[in-house]
C-alpha atoms as a PDB file:
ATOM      1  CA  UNK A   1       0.000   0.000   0.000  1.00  0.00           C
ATOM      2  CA  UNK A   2       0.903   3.682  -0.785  1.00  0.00           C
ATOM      3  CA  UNK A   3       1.370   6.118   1.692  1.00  0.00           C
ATOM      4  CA  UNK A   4       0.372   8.678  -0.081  1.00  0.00           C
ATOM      5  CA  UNK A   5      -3.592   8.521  -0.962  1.00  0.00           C
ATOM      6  CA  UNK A   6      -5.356  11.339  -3.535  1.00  0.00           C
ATOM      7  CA  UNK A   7      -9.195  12.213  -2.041  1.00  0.00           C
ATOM      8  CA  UNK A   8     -11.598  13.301  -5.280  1.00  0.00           C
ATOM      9  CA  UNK A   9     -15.028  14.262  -4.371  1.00  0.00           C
ATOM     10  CA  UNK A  10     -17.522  13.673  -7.052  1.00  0.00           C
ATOM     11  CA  UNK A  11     -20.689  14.213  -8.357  1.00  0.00           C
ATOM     12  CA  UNK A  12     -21.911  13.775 -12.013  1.00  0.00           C
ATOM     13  CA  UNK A  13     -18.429  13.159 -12.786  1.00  0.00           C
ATOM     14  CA  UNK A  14     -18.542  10.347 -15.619  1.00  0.00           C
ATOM     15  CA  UNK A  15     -16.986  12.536 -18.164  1.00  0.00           C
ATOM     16  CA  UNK A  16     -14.088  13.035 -16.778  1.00  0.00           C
ATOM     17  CA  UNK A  17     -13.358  10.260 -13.768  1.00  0.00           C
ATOM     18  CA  UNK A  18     -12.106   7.288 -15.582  1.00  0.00           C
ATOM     19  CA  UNK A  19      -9.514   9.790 -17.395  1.00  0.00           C
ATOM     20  CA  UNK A  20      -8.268  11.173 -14.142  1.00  0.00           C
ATOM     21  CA  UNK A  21      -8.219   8.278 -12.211  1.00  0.00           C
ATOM     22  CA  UNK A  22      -5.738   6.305 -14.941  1.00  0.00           C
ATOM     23  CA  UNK A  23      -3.353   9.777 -15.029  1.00  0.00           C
ATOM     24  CA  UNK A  24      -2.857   9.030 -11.368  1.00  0.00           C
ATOM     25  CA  UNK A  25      -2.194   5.253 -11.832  1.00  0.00           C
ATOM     26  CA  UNK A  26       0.261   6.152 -14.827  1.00  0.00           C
ATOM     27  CA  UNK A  27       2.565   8.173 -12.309  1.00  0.00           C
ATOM     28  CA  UNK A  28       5.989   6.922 -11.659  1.00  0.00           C
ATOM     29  CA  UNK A  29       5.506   8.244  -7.987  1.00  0.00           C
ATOM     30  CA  UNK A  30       2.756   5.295  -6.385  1.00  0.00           C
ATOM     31  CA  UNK A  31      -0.986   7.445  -4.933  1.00  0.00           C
ATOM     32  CA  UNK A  32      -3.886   5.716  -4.700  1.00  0.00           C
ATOM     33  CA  UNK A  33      -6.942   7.139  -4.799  1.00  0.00           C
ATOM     34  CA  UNK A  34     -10.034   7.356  -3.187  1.00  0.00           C
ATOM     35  CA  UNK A  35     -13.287   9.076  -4.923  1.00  0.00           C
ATOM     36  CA  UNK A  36     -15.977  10.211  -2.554  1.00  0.00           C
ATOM     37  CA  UNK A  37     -19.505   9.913  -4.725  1.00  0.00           C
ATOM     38  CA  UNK A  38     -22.758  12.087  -3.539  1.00  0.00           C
ATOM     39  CA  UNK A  39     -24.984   9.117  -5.520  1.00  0.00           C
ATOM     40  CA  UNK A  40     -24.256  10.644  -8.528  1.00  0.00           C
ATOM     41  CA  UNK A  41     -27.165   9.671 -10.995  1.00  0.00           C
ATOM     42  CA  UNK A  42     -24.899   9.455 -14.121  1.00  0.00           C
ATOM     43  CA  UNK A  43     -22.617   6.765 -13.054  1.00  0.00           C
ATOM     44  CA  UNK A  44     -19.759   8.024 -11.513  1.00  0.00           C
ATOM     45  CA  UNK A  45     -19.833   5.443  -9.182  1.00  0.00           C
ATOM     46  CA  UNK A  46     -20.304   2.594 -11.353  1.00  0.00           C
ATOM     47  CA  UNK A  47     -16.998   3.637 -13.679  1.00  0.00           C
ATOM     48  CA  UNK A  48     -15.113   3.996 -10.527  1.00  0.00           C
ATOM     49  CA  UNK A  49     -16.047   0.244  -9.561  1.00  0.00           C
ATOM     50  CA  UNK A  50     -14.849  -0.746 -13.284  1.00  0.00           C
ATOM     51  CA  UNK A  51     -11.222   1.100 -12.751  1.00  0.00           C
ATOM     52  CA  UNK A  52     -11.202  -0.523  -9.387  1.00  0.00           C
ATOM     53  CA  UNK A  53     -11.136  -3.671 -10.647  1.00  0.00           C
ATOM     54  CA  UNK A  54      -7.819  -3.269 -12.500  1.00  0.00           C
ATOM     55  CA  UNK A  55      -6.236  -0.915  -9.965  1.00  0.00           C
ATOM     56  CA  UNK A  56      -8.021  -3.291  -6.605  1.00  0.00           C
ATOM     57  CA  UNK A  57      -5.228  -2.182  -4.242  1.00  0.00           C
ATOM     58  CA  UNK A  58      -5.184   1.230  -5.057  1.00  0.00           C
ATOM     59  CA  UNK A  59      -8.589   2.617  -6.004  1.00  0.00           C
ATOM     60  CA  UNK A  60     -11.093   2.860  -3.774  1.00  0.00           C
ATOM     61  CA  UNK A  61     -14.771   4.135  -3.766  1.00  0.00           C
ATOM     62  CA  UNK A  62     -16.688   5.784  -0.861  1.00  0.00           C
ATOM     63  CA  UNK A  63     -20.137   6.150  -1.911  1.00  0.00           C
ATOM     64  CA  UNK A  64     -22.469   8.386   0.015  1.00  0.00           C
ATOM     65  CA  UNK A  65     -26.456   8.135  -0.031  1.00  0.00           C
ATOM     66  CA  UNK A  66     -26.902  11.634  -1.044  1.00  0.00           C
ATOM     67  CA  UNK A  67     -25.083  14.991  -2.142  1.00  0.00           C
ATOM     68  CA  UNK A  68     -23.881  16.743   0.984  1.00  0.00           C
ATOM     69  CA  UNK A  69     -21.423  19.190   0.201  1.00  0.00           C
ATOM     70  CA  UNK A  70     -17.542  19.273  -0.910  1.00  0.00           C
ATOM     71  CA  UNK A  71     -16.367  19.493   2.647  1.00  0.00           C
ATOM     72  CA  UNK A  72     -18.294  17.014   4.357  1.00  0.00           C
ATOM     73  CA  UNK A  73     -17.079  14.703   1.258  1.00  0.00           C
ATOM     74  CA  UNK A  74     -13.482  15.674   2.136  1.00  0.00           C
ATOM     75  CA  UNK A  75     -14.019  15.269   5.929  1.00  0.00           C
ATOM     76  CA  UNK A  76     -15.161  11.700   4.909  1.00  0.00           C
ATOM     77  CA  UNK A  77     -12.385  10.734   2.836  1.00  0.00           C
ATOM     78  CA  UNK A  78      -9.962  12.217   5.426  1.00  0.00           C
ATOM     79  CA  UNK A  79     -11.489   9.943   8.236  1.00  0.00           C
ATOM     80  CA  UNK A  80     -10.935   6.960   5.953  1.00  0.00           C
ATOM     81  CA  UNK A  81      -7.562   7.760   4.869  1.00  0.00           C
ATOM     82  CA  UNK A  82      -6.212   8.441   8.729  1.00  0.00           C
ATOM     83  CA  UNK A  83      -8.121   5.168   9.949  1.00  0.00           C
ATOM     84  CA  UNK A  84      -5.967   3.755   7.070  1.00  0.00           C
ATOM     85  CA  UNK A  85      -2.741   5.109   8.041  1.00  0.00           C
ATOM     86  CA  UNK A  86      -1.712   6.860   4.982  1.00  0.00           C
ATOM     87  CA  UNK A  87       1.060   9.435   5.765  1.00  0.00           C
ATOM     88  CA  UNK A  88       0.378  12.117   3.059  1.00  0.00           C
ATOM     89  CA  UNK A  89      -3.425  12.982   2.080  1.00  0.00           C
ATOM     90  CA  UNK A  90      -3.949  14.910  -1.222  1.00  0.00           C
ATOM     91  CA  UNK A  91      -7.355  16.813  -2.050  1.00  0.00           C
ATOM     92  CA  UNK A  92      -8.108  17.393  -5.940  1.00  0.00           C
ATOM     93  CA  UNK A  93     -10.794  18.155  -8.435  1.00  0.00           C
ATOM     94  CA  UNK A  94     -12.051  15.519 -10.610  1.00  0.00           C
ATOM     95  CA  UNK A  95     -11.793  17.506 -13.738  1.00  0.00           C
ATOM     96  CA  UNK A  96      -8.485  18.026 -14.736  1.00  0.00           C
ATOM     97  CA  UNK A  97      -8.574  21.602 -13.328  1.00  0.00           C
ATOM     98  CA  UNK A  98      -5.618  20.385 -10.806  1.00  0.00           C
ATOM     99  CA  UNK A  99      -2.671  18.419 -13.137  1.00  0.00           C
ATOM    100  CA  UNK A 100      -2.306  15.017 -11.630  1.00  0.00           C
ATOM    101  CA  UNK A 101       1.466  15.459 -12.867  1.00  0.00           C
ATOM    102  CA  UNK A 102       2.050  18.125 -10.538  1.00  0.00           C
ATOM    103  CA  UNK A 103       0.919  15.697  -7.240  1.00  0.00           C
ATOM    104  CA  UNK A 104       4.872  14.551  -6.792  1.00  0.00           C
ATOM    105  CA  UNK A 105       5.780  18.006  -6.781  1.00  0.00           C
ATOM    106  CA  UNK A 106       3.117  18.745  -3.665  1.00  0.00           C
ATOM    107  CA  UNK A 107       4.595  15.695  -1.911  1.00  0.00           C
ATOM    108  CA  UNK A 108       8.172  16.480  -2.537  1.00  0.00           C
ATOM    109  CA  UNK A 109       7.030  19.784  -0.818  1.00  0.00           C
ATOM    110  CA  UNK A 110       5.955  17.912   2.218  1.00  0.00           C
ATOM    111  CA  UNK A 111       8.896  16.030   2.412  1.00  0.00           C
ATOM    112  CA  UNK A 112      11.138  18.508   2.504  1.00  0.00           C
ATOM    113  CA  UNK A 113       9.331  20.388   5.445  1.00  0.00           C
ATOM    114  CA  UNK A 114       5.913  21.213   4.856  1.00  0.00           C
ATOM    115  CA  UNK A 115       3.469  20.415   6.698  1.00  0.00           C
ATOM    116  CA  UNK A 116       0.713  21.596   4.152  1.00  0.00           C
ATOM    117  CA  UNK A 117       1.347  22.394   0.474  1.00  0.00           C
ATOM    118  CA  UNK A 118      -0.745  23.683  -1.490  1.00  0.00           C
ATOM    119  CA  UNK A 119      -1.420  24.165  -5.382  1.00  0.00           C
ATOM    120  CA  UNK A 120      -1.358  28.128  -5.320  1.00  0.00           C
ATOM    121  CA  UNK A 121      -2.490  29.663  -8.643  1.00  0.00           C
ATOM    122  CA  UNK A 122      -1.044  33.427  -7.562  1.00  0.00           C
ATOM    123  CA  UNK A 123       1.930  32.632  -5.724  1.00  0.00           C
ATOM    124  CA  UNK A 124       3.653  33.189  -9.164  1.00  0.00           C
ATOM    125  CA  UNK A 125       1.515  36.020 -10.743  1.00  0.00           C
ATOM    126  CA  UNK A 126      -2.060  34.430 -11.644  1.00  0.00           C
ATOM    127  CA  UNK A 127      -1.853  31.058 -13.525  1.00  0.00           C
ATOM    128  CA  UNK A 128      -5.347  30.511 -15.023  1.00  0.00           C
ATOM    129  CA  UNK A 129      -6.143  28.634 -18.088  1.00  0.00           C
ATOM    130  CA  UNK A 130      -9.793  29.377 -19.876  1.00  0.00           C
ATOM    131  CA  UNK A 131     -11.169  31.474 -17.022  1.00  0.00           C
ATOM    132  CA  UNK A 132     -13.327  34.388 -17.634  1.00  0.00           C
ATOM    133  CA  UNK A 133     -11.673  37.905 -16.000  1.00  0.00           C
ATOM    134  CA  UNK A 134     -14.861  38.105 -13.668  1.00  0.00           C
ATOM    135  CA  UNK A 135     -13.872  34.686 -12.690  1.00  0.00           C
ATOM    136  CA  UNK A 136     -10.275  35.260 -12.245  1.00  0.00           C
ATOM    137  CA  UNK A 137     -10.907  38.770 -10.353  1.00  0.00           C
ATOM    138  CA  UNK A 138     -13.683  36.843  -7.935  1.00  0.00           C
ATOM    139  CA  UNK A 139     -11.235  34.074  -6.927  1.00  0.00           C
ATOM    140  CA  UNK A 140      -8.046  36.342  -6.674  1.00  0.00           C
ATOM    141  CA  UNK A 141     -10.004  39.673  -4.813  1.00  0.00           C
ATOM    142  CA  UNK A 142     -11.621  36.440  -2.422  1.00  0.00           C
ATOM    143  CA  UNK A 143      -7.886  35.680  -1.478  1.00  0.00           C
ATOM    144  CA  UNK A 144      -6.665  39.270  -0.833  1.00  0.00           C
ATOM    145  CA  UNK A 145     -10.163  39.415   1.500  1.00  0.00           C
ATOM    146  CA  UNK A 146      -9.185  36.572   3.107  1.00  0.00           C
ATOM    147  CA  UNK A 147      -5.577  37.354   4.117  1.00  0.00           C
ATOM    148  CA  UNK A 148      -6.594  41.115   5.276  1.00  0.00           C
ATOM    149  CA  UNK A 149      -9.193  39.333   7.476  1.00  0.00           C
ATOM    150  CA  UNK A 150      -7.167  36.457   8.745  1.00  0.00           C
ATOM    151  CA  UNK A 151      -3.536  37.614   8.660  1.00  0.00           C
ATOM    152  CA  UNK A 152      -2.858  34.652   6.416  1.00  0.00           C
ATOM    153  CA  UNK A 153       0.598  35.020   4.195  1.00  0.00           C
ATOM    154  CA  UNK A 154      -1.168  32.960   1.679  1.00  0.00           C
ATOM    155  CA  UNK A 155      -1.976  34.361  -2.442  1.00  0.00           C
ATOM    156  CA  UNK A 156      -4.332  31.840  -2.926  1.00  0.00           C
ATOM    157  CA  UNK A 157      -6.359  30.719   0.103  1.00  0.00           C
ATOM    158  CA  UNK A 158      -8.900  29.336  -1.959  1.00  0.00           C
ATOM    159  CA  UNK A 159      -7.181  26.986  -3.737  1.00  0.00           C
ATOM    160  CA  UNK A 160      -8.491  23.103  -3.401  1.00  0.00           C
ATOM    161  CA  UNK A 161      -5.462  21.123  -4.654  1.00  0.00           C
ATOM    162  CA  UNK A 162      -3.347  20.540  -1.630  1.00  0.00           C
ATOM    163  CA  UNK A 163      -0.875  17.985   0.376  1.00  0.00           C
ATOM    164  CA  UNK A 164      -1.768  17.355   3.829  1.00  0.00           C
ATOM    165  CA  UNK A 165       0.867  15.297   6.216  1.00  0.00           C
ATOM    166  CA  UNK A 166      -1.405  13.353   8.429  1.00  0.00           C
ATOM    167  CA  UNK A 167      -0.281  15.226  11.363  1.00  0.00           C
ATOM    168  CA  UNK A 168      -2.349  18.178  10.736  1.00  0.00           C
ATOM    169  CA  UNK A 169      -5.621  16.482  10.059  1.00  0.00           C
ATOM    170  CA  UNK A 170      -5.174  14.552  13.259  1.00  0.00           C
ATOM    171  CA  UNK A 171      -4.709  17.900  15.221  1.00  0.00           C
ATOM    172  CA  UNK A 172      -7.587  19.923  13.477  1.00  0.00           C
ATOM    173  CA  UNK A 173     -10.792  18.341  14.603  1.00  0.00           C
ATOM    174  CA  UNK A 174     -12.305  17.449  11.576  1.00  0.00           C
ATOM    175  CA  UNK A 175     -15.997  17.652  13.265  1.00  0.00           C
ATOM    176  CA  UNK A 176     -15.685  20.884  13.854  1.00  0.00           C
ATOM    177  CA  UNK A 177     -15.260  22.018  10.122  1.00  0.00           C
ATOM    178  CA  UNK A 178     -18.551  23.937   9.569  1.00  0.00           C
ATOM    179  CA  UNK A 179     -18.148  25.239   6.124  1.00  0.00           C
ATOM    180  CA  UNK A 180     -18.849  23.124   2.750  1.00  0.00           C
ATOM    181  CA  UNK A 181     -17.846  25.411  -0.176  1.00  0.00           C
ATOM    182  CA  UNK A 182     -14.965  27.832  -0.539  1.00  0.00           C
ATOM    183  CA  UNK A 183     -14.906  28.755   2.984  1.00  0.00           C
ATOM    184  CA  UNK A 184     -13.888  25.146   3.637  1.00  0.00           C
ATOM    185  CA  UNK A 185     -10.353  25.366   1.825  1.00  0.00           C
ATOM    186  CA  UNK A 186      -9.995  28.488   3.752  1.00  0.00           C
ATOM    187  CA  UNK A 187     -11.323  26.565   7.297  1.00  0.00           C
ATOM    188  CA  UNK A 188      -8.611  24.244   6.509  1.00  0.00           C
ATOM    189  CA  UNK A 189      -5.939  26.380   5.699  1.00  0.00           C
ATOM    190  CA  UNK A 190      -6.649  28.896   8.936  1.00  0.00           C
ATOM    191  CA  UNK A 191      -6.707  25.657  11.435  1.00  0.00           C
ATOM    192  CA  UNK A 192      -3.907  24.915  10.625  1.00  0.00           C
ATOM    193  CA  UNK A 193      -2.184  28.222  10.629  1.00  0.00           C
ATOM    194  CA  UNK A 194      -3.828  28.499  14.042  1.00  0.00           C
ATOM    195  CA  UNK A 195      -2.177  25.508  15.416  1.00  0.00           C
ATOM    196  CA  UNK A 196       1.426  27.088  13.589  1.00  0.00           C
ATOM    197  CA  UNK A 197       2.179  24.252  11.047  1.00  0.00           C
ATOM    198  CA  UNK A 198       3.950  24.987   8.014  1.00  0.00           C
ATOM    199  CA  UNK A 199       2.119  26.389   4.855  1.00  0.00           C
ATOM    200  CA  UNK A 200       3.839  25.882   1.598  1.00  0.00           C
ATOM    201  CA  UNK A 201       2.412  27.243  -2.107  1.00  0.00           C
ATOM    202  CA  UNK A 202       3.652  25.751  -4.495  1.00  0.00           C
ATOM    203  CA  UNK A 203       3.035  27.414  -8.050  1.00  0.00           C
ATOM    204  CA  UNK A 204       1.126  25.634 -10.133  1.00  0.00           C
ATOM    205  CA  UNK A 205      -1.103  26.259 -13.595  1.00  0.00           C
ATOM    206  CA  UNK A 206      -5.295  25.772 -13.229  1.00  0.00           C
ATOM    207  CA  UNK A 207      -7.492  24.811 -16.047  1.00  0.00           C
ATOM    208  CA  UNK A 208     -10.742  25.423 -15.982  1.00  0.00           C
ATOM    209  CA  UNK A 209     -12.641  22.194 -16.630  1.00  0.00           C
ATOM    210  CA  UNK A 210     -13.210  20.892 -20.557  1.00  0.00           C
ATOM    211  CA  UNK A 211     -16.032  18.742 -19.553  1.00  0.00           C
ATOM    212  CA  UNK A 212     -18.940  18.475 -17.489  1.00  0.00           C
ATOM    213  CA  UNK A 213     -20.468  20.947 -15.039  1.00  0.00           C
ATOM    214  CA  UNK A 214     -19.115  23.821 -12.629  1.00  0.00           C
ATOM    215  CA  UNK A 215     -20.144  23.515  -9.451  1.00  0.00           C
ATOM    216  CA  UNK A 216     -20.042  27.072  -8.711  1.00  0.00           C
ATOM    217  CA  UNK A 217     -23.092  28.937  -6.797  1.00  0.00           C
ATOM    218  CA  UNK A 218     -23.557  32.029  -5.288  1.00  0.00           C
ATOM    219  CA  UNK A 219     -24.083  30.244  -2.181  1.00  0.00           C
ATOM    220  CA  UNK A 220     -20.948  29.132  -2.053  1.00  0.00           C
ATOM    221  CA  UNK A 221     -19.638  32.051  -2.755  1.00  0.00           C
ATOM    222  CA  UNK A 222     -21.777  33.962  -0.164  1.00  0.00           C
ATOM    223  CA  UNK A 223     -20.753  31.301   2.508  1.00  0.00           C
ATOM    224  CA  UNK A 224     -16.988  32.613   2.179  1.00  0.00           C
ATOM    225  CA  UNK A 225     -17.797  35.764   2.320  1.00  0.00           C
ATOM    226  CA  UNK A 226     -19.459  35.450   5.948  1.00  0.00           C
ATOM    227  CA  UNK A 227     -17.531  32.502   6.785  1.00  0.00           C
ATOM    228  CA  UNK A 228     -14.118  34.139   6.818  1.00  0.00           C
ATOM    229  CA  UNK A 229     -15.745  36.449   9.403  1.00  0.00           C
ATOM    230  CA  UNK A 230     -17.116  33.967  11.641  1.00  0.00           C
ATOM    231  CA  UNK A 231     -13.617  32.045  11.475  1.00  0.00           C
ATOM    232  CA  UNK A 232     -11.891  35.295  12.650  1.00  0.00           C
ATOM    233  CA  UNK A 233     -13.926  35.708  15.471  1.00  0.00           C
ATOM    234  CA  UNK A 234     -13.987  32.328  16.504  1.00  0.00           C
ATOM    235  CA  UNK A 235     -10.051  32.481  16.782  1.00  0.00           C
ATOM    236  CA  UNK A 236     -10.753  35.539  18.801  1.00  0.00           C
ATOM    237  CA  UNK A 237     -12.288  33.871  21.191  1.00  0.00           C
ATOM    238  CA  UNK A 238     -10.012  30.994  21.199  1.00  0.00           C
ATOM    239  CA  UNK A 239     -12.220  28.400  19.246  1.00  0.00           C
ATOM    240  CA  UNK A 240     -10.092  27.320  16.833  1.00  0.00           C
END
């Protein structure tokens, strides 16, 4: 078994899972993966079960009864990976918006002292493939929010393609992450600044999805808005 394991969320995902799941088997570097599924009605599921059966030590599927939220999916797939002693725990998209070839580059990061890397798309001016400018100005103003607010050194707080060592998701208690949408990758990354472990960007180049759906609301977007607040006050009052 690996020690390093690659969490994808997914829902509605059959364009694009198969493809990403074999990118990550091709790597010289050994991840398995494990894809969360919200009952995805188009057969995510079922094509993750078919690339599991040529790959049966090294994919894995964790299928839930209903669609819940991107953090609670990652929360999952983070219980199952600690109960499972992995030693480095990657998050990534499902739709080729985060490179599997740049995965050995987050996990040389973390072996060479981070405790949390992360897959910045500003830490080297903005490196966006096929995004709108609204888009681009949303995500990169939501960042420069977030670090006035938080005190975070981080360009791209937002980001969702990241290296955890297993050490920080056993000191964060992962049942008290609240938020499900953006303001989840910034939870994360603000626990763990809290509790002073090492954040590492690491430059890397997005691109926006090819197939399938965005899963981009204004929910989601109002939720780290608010959420950023709530998380500054809670460290005020010694919460976090």
């Amino acid at each position: 078994m690996s020690k390093n394991i690659v969490v994808i969320p997914t829902f509605n995902e059959i364009e694009n899972i198969e493809d990403i799941l074999l990118a990550v088997m091709q790597l010289e570097e050994s991840f398995d993966v494990l894809v969360v599924d919200d009952n995805s009605p188009d057969g995510t599921s079922e094509k993750v079960l078919q690339v599991a059966e040529r790959f049966p030590d090294r994919v894995f599927l964790k299928k839930r009864l209903k669609k819940n939220g991107l953090g609670t999916a990652y929360v999952a797939g983070f219980d199952w990976a600690l109960k499972r002693n992995y030693e480095y725990i990657f998050e990534m998209d499902a739709d080729f918006s985060h490179n599997p070839n740049d995965l050995p580059i987050l996990l040389e990061a973390c072996k060479n002292g981070a405790n949390v890397a992360i897959g910045s798309r500003y830490v080297k001016g903005v490196n966006v493939v096929n995004w709108p400018l609204s888009r681009v100005l949303l995500s990169y103003g939501a960042s420069v929010y977030v670090r006035f607010i938080t005190g975070m050194n981080i360009m791209d707080t937002t980001a969702g393609f990241i290296c955890y060592h297993r050490s920080v998701l056993e000191k964060i208690d992962l049942k008290k992450i609240k938020f499900v949408g953006y303001a989840f990758q910034i939870e994360m990354k603000y626990r763990a600044f809290c509790h002073k472990f090492k954040l590492v960007e690491v430059p890397i180049i997005f691109t926006d999805r090819t197939k399938g759906k965005s899963k981009m609301s204004g929910n989601i977007i109002k939720e780290a808005v608010f959420g950023v607040l709530q998380l500054r006050f809670k460290k005020i009052f010694n919460q976090i």
